[in-house]
N, C-alpha and C. Protein backbone atom coordinates (compact mmCIF):
# COMPACT_ATOMS: atom_id res chain seq x y z
N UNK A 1 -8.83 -17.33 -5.81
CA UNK A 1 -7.78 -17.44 -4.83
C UNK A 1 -8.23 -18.40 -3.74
N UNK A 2 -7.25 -19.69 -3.54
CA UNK A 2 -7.44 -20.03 -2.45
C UNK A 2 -7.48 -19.56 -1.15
N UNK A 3 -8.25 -19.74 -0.47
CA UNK A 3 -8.38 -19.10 1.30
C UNK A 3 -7.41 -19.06 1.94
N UNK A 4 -6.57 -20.66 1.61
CA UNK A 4 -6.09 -20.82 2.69
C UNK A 4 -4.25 -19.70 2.41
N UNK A 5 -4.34 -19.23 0.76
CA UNK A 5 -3.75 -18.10 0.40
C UNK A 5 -3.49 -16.73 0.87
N UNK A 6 -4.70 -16.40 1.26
CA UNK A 6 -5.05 -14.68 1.57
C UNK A 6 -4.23 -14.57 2.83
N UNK A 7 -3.87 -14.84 3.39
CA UNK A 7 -2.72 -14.18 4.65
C UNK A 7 -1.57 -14.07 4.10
N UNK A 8 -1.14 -14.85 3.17
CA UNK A 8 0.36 -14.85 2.57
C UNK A 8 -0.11 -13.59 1.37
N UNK A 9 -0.90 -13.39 1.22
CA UNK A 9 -0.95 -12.80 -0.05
C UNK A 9 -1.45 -11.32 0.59
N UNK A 10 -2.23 -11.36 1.84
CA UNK A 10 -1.91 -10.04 2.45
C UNK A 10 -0.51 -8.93 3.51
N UNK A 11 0.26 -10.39 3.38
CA UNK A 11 1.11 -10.05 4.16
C UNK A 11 2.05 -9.18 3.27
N UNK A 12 2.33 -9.60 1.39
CA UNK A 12 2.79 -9.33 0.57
C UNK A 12 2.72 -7.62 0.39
N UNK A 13 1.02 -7.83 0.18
CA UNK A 13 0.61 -6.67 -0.09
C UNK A 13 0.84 -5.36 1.02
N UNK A 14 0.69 -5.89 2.37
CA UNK A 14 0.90 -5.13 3.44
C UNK A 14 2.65 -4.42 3.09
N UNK A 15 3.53 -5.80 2.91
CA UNK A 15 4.71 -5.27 2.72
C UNK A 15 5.16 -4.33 1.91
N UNK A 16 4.17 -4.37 0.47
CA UNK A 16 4.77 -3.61 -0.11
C UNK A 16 4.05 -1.78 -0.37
N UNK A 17 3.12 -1.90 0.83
CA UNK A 17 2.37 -0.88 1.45
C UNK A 17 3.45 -0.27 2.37
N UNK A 18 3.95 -1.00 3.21
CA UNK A 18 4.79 -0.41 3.96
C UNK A 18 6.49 0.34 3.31
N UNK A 19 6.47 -0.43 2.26
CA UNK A 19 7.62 0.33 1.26
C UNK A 19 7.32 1.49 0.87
N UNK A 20 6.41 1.11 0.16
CA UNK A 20 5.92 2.69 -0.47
C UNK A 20 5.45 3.60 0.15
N UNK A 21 4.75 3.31 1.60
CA UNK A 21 4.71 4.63 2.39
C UNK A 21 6.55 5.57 3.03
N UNK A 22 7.28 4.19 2.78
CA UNK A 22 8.73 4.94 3.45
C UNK A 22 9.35 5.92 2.38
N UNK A 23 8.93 5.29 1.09
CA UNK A 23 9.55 6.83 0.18
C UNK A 23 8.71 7.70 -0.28
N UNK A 24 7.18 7.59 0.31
CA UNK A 24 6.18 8.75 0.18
C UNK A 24 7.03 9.75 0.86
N UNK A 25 7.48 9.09 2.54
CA UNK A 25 8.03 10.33 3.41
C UNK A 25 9.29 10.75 3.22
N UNK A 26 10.11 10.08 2.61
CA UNK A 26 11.35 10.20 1.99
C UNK A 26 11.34 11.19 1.49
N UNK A 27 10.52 11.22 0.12
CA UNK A 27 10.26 11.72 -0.73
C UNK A 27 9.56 13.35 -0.42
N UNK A 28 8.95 13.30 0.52
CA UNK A 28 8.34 14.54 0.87
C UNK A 28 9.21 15.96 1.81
N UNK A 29 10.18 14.51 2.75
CA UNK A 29 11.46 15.40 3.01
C UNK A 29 12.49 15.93 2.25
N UNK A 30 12.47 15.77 0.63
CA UNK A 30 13.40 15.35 0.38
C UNK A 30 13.79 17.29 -0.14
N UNK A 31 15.04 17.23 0.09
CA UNK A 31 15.67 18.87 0.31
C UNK A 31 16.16 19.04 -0.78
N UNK A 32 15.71 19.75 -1.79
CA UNK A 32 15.88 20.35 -3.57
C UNK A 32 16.78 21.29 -3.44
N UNK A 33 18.15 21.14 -3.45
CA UNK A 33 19.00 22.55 -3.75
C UNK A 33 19.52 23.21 -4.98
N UNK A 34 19.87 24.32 -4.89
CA UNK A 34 20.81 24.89 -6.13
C UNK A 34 22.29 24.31 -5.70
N UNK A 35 22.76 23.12 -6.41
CA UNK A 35 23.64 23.36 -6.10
C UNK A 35 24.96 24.16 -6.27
N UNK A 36 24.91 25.21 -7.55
CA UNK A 36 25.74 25.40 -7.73
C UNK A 36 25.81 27.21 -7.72
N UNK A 37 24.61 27.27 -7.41
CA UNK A 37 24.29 28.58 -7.10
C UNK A 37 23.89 29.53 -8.33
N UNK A 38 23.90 29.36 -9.36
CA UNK A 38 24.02 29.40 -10.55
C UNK A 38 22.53 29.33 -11.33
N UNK A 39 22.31 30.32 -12.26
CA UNK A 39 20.90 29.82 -12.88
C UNK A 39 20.65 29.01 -13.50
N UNK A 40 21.77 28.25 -14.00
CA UNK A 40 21.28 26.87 -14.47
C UNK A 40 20.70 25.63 -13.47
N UNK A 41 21.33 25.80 -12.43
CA UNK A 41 21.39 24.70 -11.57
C UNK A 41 20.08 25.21 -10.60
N UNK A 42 19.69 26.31 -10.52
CA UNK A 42 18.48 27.04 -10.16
C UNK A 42 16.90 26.19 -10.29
N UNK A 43 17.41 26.35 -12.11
CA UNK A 43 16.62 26.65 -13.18
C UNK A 43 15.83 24.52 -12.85
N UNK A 44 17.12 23.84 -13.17
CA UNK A 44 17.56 22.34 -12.72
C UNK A 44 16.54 21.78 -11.43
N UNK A 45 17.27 22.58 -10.23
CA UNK A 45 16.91 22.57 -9.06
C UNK A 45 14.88 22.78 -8.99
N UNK A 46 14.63 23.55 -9.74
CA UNK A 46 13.29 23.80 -9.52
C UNK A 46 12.50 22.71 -10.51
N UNK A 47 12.59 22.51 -11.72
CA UNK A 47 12.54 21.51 -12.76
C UNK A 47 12.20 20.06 -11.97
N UNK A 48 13.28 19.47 -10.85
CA UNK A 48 13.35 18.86 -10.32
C UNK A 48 12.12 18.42 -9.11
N UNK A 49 12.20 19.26 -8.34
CA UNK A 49 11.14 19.51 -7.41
C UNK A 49 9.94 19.67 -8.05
N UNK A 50 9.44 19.84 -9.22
CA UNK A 50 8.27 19.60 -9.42
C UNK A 50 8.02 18.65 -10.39
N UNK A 51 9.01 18.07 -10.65
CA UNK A 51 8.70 16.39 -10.90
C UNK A 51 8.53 15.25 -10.02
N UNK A 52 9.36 15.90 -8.84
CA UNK A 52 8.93 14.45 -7.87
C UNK A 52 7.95 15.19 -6.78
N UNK A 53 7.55 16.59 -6.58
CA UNK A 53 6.80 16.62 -5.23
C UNK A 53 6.16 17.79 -5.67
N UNK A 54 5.98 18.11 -7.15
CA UNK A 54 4.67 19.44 -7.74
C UNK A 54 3.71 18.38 -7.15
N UNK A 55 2.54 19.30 -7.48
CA UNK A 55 0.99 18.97 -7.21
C UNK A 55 0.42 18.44 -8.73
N UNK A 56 1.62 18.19 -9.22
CA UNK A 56 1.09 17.62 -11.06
C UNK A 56 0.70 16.10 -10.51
N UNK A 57 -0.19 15.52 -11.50
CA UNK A 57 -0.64 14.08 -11.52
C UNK A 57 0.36 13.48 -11.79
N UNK A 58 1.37 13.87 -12.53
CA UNK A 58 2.85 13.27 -13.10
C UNK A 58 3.19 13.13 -12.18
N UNK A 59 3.69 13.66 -10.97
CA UNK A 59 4.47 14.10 -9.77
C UNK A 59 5.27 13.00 -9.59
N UNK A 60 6.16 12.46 -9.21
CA UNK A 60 6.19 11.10 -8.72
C UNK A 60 5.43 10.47 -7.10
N UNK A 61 5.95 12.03 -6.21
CA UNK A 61 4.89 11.95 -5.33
C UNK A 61 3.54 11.29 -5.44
N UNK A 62 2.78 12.08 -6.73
CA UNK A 62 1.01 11.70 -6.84
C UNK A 62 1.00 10.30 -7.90
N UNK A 63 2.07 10.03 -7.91
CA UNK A 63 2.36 8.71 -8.25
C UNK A 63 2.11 7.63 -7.50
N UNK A 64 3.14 8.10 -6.60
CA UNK A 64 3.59 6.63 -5.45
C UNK A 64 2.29 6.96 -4.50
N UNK A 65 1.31 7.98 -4.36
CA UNK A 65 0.63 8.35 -3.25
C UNK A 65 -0.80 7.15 -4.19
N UNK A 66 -0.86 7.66 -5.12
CA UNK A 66 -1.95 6.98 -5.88
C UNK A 66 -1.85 4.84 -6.10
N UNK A 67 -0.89 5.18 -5.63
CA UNK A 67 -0.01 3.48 -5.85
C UNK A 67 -0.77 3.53 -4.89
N UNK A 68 -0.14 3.82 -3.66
CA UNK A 68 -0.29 3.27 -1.71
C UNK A 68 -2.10 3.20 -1.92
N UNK A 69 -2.67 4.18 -2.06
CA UNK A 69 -4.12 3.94 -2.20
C UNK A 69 -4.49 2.58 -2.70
N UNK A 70 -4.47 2.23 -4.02
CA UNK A 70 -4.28 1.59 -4.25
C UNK A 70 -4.13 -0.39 -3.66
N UNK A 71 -2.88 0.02 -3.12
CA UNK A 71 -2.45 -0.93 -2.22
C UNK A 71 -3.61 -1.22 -0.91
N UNK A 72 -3.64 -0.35 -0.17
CA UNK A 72 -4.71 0.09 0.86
C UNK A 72 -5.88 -0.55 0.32
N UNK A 73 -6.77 -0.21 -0.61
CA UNK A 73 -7.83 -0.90 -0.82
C UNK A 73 -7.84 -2.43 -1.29
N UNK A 74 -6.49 -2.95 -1.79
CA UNK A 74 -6.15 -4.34 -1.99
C UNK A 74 -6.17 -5.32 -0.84
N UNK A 75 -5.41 -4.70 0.62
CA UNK A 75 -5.15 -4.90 1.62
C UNK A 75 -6.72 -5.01 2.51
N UNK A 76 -7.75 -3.95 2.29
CA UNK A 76 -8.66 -4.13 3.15
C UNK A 76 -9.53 -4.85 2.06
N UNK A 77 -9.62 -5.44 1.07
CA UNK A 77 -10.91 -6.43 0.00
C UNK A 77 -9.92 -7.60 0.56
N UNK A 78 -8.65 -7.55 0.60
CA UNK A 78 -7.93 -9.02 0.87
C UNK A 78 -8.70 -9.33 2.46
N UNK A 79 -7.90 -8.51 3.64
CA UNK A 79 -8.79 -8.50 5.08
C UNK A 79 -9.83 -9.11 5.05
N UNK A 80 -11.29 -8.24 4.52
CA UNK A 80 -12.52 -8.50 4.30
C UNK A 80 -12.63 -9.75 3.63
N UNK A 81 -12.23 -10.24 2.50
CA UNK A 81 -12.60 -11.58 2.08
C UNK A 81 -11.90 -12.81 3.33
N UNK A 82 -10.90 -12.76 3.92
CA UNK A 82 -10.52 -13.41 4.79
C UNK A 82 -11.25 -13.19 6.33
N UNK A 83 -11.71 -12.44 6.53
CA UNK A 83 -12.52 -12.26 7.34
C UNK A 83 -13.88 -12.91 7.95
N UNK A 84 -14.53 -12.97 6.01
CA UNK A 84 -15.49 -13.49 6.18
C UNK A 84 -15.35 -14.84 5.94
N UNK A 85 -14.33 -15.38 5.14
CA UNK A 85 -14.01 -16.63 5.40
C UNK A 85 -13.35 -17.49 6.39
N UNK A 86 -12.97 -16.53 7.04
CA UNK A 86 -13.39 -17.35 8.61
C UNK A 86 -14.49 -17.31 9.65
N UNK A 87 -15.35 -16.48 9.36
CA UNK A 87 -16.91 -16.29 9.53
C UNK A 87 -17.38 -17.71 9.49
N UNK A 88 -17.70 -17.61 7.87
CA UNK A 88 -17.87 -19.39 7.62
C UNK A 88 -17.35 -20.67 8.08
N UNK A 89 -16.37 -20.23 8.08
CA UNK A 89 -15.54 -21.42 8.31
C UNK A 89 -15.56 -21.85 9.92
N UNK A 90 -16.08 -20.64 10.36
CA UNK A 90 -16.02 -20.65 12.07
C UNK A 90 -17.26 -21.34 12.67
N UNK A 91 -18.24 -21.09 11.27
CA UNK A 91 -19.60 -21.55 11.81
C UNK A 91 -19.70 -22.90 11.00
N UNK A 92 -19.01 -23.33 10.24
CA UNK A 92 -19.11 -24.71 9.83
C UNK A 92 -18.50 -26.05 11.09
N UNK A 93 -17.16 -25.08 11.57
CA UNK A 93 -17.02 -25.88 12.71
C UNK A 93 -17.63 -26.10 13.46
N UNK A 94 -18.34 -25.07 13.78
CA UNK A 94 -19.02 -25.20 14.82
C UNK A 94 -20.54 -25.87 15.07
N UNK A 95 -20.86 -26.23 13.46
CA UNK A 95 -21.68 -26.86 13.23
C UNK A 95 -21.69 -28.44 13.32
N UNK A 96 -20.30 -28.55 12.82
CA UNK A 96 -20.04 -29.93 12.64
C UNK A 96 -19.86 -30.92 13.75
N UNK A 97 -19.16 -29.48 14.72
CA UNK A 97 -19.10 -30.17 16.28
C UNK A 97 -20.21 -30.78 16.99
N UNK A 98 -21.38 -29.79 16.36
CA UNK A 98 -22.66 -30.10 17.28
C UNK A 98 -23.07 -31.60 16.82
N UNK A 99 -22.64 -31.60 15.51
CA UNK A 99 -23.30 -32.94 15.11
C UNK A 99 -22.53 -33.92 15.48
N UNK A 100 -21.30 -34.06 15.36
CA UNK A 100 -20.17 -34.96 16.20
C UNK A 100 -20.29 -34.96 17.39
N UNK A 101 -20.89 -34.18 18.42
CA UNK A 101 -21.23 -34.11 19.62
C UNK A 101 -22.55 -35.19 20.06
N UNK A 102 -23.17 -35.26 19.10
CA UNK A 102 -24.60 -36.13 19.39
C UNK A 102 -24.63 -36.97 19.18
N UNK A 103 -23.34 -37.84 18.37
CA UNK A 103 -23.05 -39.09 18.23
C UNK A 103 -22.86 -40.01 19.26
């Protein structure tokens, strides 16, 4: 990856960090009813809720939660490599100045 890449390419990643944390919480509010009062719709109703917010690895919850992680560690190796490449890059200038300076 080019250097001069990693901000556009963290900004991406940031963005789509920030998506997926909005339907983590979505998702965690999200209000499972019977609607029909009925044991089928009970039966439905519960079925439901522990496909998107059981404590199963399936979950969709431990899905999208395992995504954002994910994302998160993409976001701080992206940071960190840009970081330090302006490290370098900070001390090359500043090298170069000295020598353009003594001219």
């Amino acid at each position: 990856m080019e250097p001069s890449s990693i901000p556009g390419a963290l900004a991406a990643f940031r963005d789509a960090q920030y998506r997926v944390a909005e339907k983590i919480s979505a998702l965690q509010s999200l209000q499972i009813r019977e609607w029909a009062e009925d044991p089928v719709s009970g039966e439905t109703a519960q079925q439901f809720a522990e496909r998107t917010n059981g404590g199963d690895a399936a979950s969709a919850l431990a899905c999208l939660t395992g995504y954002e992680k994910q994302l998160t560690a993409a976001c701080d190796a992206l940071q960190r490599s840009y970081d330090a490449y302006m490290l370098v890059e900070g001390d090359n200038t500043a090298r170069w100045g000295m020598h353009d300076n003594g001219k």
